[in-house]
C-alpha atoms as a PDB file:
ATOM      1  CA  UNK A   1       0.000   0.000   0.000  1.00  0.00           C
ATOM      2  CA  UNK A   2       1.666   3.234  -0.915  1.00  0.00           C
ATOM      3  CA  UNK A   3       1.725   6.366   1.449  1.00  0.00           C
ATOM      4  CA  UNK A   4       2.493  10.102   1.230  1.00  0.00           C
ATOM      5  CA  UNK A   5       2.728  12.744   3.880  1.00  0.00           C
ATOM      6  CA  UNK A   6      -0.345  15.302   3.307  1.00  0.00           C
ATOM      7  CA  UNK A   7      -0.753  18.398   4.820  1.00  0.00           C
ATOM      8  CA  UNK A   8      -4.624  18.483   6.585  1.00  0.00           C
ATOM      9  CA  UNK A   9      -6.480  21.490   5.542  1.00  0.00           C
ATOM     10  CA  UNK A  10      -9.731  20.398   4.707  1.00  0.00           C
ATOM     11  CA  UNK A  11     -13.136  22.111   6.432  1.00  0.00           C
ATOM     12  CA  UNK A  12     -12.496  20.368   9.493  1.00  0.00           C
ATOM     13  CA  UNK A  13      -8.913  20.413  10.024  1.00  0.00           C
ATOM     14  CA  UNK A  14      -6.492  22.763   9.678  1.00  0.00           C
ATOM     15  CA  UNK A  15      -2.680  21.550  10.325  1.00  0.00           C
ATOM     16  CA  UNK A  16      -0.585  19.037  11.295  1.00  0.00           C
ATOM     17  CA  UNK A  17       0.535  16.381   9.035  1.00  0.00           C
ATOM     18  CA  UNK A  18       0.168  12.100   9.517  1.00  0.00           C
ATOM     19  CA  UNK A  19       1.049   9.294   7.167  1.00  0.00           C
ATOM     20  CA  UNK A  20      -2.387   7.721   5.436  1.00  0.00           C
ATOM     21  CA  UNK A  21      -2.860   5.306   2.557  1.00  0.00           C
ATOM     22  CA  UNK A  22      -3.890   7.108  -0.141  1.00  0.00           C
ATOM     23  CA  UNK A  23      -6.886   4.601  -0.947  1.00  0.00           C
ATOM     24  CA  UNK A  24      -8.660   6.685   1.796  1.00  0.00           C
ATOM     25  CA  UNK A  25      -8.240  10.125  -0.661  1.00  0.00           C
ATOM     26  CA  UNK A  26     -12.038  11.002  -1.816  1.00  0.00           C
ATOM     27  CA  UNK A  27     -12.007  12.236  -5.304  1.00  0.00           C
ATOM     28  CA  UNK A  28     -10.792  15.521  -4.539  1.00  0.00           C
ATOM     29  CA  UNK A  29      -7.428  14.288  -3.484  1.00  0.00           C
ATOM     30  CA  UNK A  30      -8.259  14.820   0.622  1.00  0.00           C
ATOM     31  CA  UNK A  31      -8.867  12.234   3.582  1.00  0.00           C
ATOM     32  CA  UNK A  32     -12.692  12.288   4.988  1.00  0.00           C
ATOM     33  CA  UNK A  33     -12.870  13.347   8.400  1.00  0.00           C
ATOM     34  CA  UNK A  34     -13.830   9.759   9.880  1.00  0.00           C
ATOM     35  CA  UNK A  35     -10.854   8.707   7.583  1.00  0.00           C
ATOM     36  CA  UNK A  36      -8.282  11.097   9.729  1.00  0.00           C
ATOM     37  CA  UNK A  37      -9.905  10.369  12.777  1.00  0.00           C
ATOM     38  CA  UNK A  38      -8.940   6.626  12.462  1.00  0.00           C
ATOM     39  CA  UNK A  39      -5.838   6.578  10.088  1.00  0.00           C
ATOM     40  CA  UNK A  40      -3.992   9.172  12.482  1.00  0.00           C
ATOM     41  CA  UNK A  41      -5.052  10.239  15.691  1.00  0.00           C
ATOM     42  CA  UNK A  42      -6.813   6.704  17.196  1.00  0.00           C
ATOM     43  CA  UNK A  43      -2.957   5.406  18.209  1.00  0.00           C
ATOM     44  CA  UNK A  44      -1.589   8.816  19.312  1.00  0.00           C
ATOM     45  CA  UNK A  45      -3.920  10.589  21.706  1.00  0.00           C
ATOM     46  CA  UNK A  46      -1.317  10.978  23.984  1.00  0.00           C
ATOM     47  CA  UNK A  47       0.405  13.710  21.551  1.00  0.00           C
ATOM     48  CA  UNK A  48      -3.084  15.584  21.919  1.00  0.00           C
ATOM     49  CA  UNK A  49      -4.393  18.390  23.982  1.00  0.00           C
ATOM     50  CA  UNK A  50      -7.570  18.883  25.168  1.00  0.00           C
ATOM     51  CA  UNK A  51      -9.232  22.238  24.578  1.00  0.00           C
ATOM     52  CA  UNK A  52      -8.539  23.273  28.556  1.00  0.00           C
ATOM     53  CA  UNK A  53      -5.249  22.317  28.059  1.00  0.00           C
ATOM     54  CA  UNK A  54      -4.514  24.017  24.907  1.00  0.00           C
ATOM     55  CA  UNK A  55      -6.154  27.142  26.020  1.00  0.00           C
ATOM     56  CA  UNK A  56      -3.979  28.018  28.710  1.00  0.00           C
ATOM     57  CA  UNK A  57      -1.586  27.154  27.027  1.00  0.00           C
ATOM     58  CA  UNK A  58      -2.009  29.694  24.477  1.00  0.00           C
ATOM     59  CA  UNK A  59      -3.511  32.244  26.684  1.00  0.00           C
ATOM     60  CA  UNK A  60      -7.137  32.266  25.722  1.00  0.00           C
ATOM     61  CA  UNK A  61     -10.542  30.809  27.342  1.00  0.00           C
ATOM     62  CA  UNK A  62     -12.455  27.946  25.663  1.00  0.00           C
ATOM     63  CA  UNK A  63     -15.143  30.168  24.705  1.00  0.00           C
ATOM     64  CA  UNK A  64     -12.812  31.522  22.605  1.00  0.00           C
ATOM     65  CA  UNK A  65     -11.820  28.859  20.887  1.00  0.00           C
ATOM     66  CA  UNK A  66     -14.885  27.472  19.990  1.00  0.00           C
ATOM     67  CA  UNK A  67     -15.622  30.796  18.426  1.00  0.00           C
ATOM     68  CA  UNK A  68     -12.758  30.336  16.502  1.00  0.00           C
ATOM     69  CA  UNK A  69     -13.833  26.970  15.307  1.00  0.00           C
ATOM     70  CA  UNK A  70     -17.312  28.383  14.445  1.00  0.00           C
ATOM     71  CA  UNK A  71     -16.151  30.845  12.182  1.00  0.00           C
ATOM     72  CA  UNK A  72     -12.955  28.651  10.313  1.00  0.00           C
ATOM     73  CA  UNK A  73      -9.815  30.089  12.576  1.00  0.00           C
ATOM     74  CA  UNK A  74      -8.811  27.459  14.251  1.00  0.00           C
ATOM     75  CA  UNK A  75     -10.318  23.839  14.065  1.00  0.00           C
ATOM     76  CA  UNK A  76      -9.443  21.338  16.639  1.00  0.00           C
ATOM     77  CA  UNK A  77      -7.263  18.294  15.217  1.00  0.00           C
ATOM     78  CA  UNK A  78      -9.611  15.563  16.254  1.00  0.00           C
ATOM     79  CA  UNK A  79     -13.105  15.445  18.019  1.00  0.00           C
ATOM     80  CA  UNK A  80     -13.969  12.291  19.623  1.00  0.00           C
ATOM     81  CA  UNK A  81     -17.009  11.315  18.069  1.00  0.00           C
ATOM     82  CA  UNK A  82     -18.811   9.906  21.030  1.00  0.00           C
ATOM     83  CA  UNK A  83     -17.799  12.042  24.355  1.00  0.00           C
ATOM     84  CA  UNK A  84     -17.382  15.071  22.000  1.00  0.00           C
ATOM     85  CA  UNK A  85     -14.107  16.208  23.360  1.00  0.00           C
ATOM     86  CA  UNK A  86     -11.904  18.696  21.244  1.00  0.00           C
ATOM     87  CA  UNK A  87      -8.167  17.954  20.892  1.00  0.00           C
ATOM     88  CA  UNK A  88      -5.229  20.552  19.684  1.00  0.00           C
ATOM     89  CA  UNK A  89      -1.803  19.929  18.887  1.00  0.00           C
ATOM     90  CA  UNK A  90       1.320  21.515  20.131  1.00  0.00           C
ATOM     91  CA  UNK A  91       2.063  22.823  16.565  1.00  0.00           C
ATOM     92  CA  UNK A  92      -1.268  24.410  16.570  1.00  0.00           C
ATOM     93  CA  UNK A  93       0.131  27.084  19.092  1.00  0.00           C
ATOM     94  CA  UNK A  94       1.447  28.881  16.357  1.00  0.00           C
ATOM     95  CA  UNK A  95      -2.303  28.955  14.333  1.00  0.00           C
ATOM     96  CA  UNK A  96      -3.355  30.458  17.593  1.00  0.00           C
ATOM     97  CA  UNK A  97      -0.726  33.226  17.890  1.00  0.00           C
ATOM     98  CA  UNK A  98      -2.089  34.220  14.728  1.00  0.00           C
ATOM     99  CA  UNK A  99      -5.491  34.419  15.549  1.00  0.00           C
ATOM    100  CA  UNK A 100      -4.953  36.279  18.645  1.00  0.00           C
ATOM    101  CA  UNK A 101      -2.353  38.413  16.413  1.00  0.00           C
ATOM    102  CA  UNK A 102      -5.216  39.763  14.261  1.00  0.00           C
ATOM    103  CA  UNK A 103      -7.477  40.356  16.517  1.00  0.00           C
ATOM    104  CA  UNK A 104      -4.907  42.486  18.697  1.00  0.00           C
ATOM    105  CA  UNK A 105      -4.737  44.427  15.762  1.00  0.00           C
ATOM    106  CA  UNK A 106      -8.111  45.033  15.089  1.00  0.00           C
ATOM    107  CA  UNK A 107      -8.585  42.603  11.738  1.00  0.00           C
ATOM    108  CA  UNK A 108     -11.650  39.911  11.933  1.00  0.00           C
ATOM    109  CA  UNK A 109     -10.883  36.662  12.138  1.00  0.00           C
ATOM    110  CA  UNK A 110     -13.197  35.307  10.316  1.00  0.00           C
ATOM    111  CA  UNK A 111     -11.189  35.943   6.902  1.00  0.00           C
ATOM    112  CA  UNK A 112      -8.621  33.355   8.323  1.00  0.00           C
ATOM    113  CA  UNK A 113     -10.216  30.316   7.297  1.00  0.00           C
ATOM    114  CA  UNK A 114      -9.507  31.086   3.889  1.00  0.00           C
ATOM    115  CA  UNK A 115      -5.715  31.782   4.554  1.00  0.00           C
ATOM    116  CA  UNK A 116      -5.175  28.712   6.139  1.00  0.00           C
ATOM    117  CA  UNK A 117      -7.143  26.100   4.135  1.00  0.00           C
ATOM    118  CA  UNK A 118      -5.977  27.153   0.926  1.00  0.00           C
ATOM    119  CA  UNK A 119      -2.465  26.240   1.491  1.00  0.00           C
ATOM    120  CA  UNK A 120      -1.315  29.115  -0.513  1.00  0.00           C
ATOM    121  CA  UNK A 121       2.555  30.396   0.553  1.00  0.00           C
ATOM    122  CA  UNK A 122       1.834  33.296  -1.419  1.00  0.00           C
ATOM    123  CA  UNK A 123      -1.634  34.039   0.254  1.00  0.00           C
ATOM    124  CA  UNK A 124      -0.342  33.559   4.143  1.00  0.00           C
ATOM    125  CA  UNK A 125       2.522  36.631   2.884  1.00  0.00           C
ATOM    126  CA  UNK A 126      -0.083  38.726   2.183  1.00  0.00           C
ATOM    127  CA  UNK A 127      -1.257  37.813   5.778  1.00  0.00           C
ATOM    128  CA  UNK A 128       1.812  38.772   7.231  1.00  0.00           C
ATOM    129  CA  UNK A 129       1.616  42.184   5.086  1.00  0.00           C
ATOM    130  CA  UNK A 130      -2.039  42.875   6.388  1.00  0.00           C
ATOM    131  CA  UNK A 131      -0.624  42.030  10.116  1.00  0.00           C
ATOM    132  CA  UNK A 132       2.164  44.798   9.771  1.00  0.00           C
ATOM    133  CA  UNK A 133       0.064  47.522   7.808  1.00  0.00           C
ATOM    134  CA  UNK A 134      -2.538  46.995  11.233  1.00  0.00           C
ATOM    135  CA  UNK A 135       0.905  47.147  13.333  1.00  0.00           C
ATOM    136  CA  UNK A 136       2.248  50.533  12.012  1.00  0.00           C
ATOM    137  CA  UNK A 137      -1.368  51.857  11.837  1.00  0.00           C
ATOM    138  CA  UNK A 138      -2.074  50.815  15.683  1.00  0.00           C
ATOM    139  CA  UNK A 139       1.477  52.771  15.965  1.00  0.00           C
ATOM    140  CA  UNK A 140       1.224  55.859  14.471  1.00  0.00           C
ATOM    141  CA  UNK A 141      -2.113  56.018  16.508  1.00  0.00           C
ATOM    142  CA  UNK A 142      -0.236  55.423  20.137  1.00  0.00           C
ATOM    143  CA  UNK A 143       2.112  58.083  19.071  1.00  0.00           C
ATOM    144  CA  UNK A 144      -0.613  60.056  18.347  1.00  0.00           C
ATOM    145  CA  UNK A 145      -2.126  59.721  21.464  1.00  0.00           C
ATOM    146  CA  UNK A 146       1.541  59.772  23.287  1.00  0.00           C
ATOM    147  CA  UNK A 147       1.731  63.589  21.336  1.00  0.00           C
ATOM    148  CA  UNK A 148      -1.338  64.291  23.186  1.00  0.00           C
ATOM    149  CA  UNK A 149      -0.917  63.145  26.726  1.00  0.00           C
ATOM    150  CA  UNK A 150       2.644  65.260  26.382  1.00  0.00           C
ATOM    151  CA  UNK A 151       0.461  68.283  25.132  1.00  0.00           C
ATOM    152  CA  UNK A 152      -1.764  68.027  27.592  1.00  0.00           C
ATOM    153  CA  UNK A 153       0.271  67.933  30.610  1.00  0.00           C
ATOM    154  CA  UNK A 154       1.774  71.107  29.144  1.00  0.00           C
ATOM    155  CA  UNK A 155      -1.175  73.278  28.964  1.00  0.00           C
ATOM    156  CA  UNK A 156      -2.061  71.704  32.524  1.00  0.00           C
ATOM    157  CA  UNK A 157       0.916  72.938  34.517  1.00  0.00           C
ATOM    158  CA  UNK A 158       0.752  76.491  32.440  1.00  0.00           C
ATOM    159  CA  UNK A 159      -3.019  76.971  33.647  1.00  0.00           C
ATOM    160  CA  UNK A 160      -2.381  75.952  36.844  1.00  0.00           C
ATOM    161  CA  UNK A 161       0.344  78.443  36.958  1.00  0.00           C
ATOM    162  CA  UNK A 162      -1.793  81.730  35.927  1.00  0.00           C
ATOM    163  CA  UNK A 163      -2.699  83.846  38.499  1.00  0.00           C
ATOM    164  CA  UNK A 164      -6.246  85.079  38.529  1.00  0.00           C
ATOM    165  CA  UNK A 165      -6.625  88.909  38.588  1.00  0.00           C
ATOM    166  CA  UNK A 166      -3.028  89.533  37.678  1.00  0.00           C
ATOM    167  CA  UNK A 167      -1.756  89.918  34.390  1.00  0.00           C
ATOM    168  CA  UNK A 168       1.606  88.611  33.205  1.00  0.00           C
ATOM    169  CA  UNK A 169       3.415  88.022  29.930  1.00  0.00           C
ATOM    170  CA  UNK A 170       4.581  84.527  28.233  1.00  0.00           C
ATOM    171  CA  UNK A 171       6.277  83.139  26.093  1.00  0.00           C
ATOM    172  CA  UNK A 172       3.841  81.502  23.400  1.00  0.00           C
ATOM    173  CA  UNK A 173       5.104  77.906  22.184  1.00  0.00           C
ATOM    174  CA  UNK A 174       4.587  77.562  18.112  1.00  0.00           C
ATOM    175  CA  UNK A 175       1.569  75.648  17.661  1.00  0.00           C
ATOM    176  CA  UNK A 176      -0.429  74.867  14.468  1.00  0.00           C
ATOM    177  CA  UNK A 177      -4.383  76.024  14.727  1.00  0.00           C
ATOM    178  CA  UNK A 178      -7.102  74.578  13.006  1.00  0.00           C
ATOM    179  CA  UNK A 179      -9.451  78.214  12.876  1.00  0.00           C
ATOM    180  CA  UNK A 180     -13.138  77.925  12.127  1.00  0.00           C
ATOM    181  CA  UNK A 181     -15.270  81.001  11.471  1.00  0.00           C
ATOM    182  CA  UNK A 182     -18.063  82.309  13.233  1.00  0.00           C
ATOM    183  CA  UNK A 183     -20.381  84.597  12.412  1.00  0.00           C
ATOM    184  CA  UNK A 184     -19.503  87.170  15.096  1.00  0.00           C
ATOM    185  CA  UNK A 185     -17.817  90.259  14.011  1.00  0.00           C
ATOM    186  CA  UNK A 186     -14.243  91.068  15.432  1.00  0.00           C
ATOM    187  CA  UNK A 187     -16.055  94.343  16.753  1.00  0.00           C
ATOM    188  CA  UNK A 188     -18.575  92.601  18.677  1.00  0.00           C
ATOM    189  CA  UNK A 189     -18.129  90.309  21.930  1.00  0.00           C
ATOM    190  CA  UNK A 190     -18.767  86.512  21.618  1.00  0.00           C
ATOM    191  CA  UNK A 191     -22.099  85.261  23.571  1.00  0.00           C
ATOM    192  CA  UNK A 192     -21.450  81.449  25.984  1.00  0.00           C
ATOM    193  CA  UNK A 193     -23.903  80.222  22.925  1.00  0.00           C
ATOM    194  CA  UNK A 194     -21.855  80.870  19.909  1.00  0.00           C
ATOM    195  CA  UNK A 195     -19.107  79.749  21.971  1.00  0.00           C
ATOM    196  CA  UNK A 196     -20.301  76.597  23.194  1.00  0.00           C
ATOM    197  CA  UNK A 197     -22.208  75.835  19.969  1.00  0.00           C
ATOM    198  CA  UNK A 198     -19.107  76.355  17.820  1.00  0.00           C
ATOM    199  CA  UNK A 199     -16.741  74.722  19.710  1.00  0.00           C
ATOM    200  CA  UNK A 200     -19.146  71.546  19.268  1.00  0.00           C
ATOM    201  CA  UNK A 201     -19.010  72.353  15.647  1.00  0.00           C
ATOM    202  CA  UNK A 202     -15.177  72.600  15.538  1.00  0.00           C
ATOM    203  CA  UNK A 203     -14.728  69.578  17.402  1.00  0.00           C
ATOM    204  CA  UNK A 204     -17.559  67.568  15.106  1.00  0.00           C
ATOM    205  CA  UNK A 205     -15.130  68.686  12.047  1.00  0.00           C
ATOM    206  CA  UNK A 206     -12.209  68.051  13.488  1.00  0.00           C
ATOM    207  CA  UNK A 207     -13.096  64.219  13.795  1.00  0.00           C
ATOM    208  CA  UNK A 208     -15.115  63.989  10.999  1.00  0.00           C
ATOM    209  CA  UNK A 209     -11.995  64.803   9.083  1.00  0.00           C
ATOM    210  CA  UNK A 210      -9.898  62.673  10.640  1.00  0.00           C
ATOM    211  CA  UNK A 211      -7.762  65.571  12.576  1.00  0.00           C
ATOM    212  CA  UNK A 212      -6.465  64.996  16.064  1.00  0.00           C
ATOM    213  CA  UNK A 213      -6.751  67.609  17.993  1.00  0.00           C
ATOM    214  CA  UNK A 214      -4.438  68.592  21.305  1.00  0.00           C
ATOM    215  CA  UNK A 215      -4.633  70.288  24.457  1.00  0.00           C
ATOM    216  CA  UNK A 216      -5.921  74.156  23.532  1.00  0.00           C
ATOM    217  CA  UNK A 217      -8.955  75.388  22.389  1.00  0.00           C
ATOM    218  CA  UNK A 218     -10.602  78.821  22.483  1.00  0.00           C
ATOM    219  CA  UNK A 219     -11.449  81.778  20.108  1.00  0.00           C
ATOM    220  CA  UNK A 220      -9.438  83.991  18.343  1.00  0.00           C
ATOM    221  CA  UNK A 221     -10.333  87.746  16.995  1.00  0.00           C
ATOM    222  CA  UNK A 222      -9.321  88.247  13.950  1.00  0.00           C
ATOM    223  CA  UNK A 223      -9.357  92.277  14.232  1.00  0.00           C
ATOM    224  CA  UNK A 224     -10.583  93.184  10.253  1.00  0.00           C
ATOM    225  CA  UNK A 225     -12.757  90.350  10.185  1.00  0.00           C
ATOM    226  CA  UNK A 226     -14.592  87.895  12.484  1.00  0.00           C
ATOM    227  CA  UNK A 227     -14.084  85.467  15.269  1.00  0.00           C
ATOM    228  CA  UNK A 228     -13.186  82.234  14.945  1.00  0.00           C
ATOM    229  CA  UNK A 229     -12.827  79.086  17.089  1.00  0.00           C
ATOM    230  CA  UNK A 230     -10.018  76.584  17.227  1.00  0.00           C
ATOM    231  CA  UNK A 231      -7.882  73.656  18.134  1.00  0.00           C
ATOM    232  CA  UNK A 232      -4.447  72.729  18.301  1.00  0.00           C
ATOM    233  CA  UNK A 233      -3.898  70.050  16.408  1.00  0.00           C
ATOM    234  CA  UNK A 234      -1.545  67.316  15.188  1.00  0.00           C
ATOM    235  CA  UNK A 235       0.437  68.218  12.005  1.00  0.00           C
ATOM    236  CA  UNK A 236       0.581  65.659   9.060  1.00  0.00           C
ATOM    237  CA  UNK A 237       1.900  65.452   5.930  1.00  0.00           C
ATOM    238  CA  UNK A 238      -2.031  65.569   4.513  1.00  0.00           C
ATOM    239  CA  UNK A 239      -3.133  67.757   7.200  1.00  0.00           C
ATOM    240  CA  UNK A 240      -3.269  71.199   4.602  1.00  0.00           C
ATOM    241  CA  UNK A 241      -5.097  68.553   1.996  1.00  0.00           C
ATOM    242  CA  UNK A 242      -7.639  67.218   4.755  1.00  0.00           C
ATOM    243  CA  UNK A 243      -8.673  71.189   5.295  1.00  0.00           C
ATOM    244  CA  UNK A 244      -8.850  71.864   2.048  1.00  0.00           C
ATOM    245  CA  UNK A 245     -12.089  72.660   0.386  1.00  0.00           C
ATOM    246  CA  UNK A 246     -13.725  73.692   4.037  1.00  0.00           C
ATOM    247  CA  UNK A 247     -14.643  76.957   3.506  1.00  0.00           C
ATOM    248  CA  UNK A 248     -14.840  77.894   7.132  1.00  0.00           C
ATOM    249  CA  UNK A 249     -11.425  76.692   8.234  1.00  0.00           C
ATOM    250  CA  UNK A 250      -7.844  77.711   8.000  1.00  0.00           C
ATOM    251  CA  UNK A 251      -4.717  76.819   9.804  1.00  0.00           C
ATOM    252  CA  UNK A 252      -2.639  79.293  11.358  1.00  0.00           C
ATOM    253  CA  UNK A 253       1.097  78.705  12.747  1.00  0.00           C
ATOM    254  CA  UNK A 254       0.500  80.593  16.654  1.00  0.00           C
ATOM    255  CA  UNK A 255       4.299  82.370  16.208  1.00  0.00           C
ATOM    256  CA  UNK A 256       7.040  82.086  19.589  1.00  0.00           C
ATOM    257  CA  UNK A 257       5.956  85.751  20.862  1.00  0.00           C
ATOM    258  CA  UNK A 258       5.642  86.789  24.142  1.00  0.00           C
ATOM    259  CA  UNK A 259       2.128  87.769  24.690  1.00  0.00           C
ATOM    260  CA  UNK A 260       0.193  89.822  27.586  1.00  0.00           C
ATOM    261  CA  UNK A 261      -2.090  87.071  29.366  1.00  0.00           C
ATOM    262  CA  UNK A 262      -4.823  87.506  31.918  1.00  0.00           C
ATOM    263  CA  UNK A 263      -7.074  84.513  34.097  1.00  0.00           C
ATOM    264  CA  UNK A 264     -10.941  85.409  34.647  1.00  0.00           C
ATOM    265  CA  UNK A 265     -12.484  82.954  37.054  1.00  0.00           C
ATOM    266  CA  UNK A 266     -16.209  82.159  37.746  1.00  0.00           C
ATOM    267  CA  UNK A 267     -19.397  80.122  38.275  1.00  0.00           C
ATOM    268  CA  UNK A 268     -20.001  79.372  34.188  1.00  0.00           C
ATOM    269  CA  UNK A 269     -18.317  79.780  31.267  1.00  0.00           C
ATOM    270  CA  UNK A 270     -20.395  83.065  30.824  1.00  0.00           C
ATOM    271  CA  UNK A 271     -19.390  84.521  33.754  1.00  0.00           C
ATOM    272  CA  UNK A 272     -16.315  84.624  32.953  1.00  0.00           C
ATOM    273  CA  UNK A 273     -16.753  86.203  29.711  1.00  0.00           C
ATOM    274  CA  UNK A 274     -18.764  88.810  31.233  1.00  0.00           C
ATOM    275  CA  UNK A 275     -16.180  89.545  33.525  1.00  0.00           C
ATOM    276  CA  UNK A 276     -13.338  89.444  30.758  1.00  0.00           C
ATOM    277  CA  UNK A 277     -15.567  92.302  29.125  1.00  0.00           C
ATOM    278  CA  UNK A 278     -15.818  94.403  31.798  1.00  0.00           C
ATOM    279  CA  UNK A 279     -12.330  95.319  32.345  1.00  0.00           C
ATOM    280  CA  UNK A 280     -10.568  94.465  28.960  1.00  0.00           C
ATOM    281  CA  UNK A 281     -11.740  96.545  25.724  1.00  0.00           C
ATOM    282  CA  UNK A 282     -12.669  94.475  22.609  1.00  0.00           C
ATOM    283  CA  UNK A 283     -10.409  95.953  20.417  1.00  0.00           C
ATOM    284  CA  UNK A 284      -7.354  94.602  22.841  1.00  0.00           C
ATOM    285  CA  UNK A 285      -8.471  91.197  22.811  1.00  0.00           C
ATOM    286  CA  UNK A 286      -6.351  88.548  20.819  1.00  0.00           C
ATOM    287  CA  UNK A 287      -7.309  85.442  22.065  1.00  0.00           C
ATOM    288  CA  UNK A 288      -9.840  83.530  24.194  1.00  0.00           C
ATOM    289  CA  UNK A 289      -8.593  80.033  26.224  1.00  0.00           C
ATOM    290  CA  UNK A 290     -10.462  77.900  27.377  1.00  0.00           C
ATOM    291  CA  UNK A 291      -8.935  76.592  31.097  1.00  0.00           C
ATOM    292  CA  UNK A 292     -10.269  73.217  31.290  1.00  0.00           C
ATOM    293  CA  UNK A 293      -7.152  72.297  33.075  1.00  0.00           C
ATOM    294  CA  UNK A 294      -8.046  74.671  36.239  1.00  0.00           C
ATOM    295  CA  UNK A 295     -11.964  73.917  35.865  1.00  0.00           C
ATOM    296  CA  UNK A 296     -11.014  70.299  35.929  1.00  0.00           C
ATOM    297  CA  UNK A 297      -8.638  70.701  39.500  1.00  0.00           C
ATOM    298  CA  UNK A 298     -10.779  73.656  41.451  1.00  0.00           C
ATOM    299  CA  UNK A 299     -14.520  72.987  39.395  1.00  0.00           C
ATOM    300  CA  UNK A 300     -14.073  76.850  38.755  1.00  0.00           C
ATOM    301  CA  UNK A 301     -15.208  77.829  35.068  1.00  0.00           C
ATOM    302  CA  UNK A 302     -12.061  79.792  33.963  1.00  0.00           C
ATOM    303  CA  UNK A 303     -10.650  81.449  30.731  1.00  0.00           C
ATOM    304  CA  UNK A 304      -7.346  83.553  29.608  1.00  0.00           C
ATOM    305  CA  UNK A 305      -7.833  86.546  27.734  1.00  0.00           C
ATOM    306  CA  UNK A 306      -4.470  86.904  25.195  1.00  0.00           C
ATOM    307  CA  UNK A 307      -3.924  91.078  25.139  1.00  0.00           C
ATOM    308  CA  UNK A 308      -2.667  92.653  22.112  1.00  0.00           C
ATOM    309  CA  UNK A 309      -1.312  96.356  21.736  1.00  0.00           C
ATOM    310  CA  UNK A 310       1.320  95.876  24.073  1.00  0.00           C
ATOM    311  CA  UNK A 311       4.719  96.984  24.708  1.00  0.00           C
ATOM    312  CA  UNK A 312       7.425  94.433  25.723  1.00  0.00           C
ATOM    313  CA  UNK A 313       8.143  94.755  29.345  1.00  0.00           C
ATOM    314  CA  UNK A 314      11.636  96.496  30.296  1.00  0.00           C
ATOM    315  CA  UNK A 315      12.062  94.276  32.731  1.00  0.00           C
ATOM    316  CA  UNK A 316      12.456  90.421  31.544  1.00  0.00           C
ATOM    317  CA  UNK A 317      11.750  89.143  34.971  1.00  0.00           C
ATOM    318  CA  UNK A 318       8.331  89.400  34.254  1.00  0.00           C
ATOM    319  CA  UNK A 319       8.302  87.389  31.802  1.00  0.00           C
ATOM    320  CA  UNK A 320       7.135  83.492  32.168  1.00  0.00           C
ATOM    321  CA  UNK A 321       8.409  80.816  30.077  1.00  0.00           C
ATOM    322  CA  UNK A 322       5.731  78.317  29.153  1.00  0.00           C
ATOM    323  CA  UNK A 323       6.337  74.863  30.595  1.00  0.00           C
ATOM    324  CA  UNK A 324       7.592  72.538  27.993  1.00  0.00           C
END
């Protein structure tokens, strides 16, 4: 009786490899399941693992696996027949890595079953491309979000630093704005609604075009023309292309000026605008921040006011380096 080794990856079994007479191949060249069950595993249960076994030995629950054998991801080398007991091999380990692999990285597994019954070399490369596009993807998100946490800690300490009811100057770190117009003249103060209701807007853009904002928001007056609200956000190499086309937005670079900066505390967020009114004149006003960082610590609403029109102080003790 002649035998050849064959490598198992019919529907209900994906790997490992046993010697079988090849008058048990169906017409389709492959061993029936019943045929597998006795030409290879009957006389070597002992090199079997049962599905507790195997998953904590892999890392996963047995729920989990028998999800993956409903959808094709990873079929068990041999069920018994009678007691119904699933067995994995030790080689299977590495099918499981992979499983776990994509789902780590946010693919399906469902699409797996095709990989790994078709026996294609070619096919399981363009797995291993798919796993490291997911990879760098997953990546450049974390550093993303690493940008962030860094930004925000930033603008933390420096609001925690200003001193309500005192004015000082700063130096302003360079920071790229995404701007979004309102329809509030420069000449006129901003209402809590158009601020609240635009920064909503701005924000709703922002993710809708797949921009990643930072740590600062506010408003800023543009003095010949209106306000508009805005973000720091992440530069990209698309960033100016993603904007394009929006006919309310703009970037702006902020430049590394020192500026004139002022904290106005209160109950709401209208409060303090109110009180920002009172004692600073529209035409002086540059910039409007928004201090979550202190509302966040005391529960205080709170907001800077950015002067303009202002000479450089003699005297460069009085000047405060932002926290970087």
């Amino acid at each position: 009786m002649q035998t050849q080794l064959l490598r198992r990856n019919d529907e209900q079994c994906c790997s490992g490899y046993g010697y079988v007479s090849l008058t048990n191949l169906d017409e389709h060249g492959k061993l029936s399941y019943d045929m597998r069950v006795n030409t290879i595993f009957e006389k070597n249960r002992g090199d079997l693992l049962r599905i507790g076994e195997f998953a904590k030995l892999v890392g996963c629950s047995v729920v989990s696996l028998r999800y993956y054998e409903e959808i094709g991801a990873l079929v068990p080398a041999f069920v018994d027949e009678q007691t119904g007991y699933r067995y994995y091999t030790v080689q299977q380990t590495y099918q499981a890595r992979l499983v776990r692999i994509c789902i780590d990285v946010g693919i399906s597994p469902k699409g797996l079953k095709a990989y790994f019954e078709g026996g294609d070399v070619l096919e399981m490369y363009n797995l291993f491309d798919s796993f490291n596009e997911a990879v760098e993807e997953r990546l450049r998100e974390a550093r993303e979000k690493q940008t962030l946490i860094h930004e925000m800690e930033i603008e933390y300490r420096r609001q925690l630093a200003v001193e309500p009811l005192r004015a000082r100057w700063i130096y302003a770190r360079p920071a790229m704005q995404l701007q979004m117009a309102t329809n509030v003249s420069a000449s006129k103060h901003i209402d809590v609604k158009t601020y609240l209701r635009s920064m909503n807007e701005l924000m709703e853009k922002t993710h809708k075009l797949g921009i990643t904002p930072l740590a600062q928001q506010g408003f800023h007056r543009a003095p010949d023309s209106v306000w508009y609200a805005y973000l720091a956000v992440t530069e990209s190499d698309d960033l100016r292309a993603k904007v394009a086309g929006e006919e309310t937005l703009r970037l702006m670079r902020t430049r590394p000026e020192p500026y004139l900066t002022r904290a106005f505390h209160g109950a709401s967020i209208e409060t303090c605008l109110e009180n920002a009114y009172a004692e600073v004149p529209i035409e002086q006003i540059d910039d409007i921040t928004d201090m979550w960082g202190f509302t966040m610590v005391t529960g205080i609403a709170a907001i800077e006011i950015t002067y303009t029109d202002k000479d450089w102080p003699s005297d460069p003790s009085k000047i405060v380096s932002m926290i970087s």
